[in-house]
Protein backbone atom coordinates (compact mmCIF):
# COMPACT_ATOMS: atom_id res chain seq x y z
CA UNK A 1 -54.85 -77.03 -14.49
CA UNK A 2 -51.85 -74.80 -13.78
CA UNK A 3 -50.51 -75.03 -10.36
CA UNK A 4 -50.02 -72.12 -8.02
CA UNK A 5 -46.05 -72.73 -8.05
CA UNK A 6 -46.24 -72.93 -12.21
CA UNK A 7 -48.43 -69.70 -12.12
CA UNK A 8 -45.82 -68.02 -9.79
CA UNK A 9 -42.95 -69.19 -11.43
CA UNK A 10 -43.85 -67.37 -14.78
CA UNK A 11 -44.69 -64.45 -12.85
CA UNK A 12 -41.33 -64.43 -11.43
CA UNK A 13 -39.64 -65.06 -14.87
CA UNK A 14 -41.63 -62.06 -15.95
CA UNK A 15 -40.79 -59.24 -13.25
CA UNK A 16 -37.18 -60.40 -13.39
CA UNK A 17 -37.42 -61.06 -17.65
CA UNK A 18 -36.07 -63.92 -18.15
CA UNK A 19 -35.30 -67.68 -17.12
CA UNK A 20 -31.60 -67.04 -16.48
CA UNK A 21 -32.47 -63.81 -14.50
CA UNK A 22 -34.66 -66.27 -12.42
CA UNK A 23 -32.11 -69.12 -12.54
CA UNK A 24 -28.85 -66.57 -10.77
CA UNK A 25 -31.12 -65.34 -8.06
CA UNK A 26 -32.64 -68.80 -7.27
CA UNK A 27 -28.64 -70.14 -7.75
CA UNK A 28 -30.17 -72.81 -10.26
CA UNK A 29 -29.63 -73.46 -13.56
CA UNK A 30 -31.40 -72.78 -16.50
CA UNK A 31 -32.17 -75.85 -17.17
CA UNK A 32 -34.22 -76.33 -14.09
CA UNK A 33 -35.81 -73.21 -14.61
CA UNK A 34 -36.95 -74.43 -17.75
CA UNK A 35 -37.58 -77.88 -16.93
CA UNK A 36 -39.88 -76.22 -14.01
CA UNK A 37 -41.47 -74.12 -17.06
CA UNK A 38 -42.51 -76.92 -18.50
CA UNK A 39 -43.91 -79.23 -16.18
CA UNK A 40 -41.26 -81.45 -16.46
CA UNK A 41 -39.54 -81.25 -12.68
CA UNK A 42 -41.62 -79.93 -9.78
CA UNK A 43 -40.76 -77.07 -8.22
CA UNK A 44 -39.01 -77.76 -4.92
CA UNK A 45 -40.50 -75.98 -1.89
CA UNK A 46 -37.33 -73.94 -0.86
CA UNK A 47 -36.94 -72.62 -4.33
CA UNK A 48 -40.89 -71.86 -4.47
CA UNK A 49 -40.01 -69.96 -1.21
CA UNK A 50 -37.59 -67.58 -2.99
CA UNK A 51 -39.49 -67.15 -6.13
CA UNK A 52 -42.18 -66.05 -3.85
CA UNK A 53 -39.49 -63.30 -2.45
CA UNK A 54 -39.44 -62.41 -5.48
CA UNK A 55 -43.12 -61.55 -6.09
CA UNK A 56 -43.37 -60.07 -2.50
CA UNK A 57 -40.30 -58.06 -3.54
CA UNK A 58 -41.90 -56.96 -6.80
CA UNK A 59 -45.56 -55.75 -4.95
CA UNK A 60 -43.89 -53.71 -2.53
CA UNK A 61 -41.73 -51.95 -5.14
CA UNK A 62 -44.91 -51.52 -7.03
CA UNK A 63 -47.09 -50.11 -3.37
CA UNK A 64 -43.40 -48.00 -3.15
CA UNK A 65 -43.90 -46.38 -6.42
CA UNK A 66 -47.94 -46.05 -6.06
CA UNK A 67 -47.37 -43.96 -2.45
CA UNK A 68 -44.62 -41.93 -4.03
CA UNK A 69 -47.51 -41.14 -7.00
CA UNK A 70 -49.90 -40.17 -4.25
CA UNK A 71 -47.52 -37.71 -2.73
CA UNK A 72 -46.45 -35.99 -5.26
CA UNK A 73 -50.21 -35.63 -6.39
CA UNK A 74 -51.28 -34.32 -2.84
CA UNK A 75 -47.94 -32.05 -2.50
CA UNK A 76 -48.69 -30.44 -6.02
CA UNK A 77 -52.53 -30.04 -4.56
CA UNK A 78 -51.12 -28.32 -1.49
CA UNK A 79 -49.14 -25.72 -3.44
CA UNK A 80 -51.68 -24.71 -5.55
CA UNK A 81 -54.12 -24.27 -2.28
CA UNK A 82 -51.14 -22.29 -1.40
């Protein structure tokens, strides 16, 4: 079974799109990105901590964008009430 810290990690790699992307924000290398990819090294708790940033980061951007949708949908209902 896949731990939560694997599962997150690959989400991370994902919003950011790639292992090196990952590896400069963390300030790790590649390697140890990759190495945590694989199962190979676990994932230390203060670098867990910052991919989780990451994935915090990434769902508010994503509310951001989803309340910016809603307004524009209510403010082009309100002019053509208008």
């Amino acid at each position: 079974m896949e731990s939560v810290e694997r599962r997150a990690l690959e989400r991370a790699v994902q919003i950011v799109g790639s292992p090196e992307s990952l590896a400069r924000i963390l300030d790790e290398s590649s390697d140890r990105i990759e190495y945590w990819l694989e199962g190979l090294l676990p994932i230390p708790s203060d670098a867990f901590t910052k991919i989780v940033d990451v994935l915090l980061s990434e769902n508010l951007a994503e509310s951001g964008r989803e309340c910016a949708k809603a307004r524009a949908i209510v403010s082009k209902d309100e002019t053509k009430n208008v």
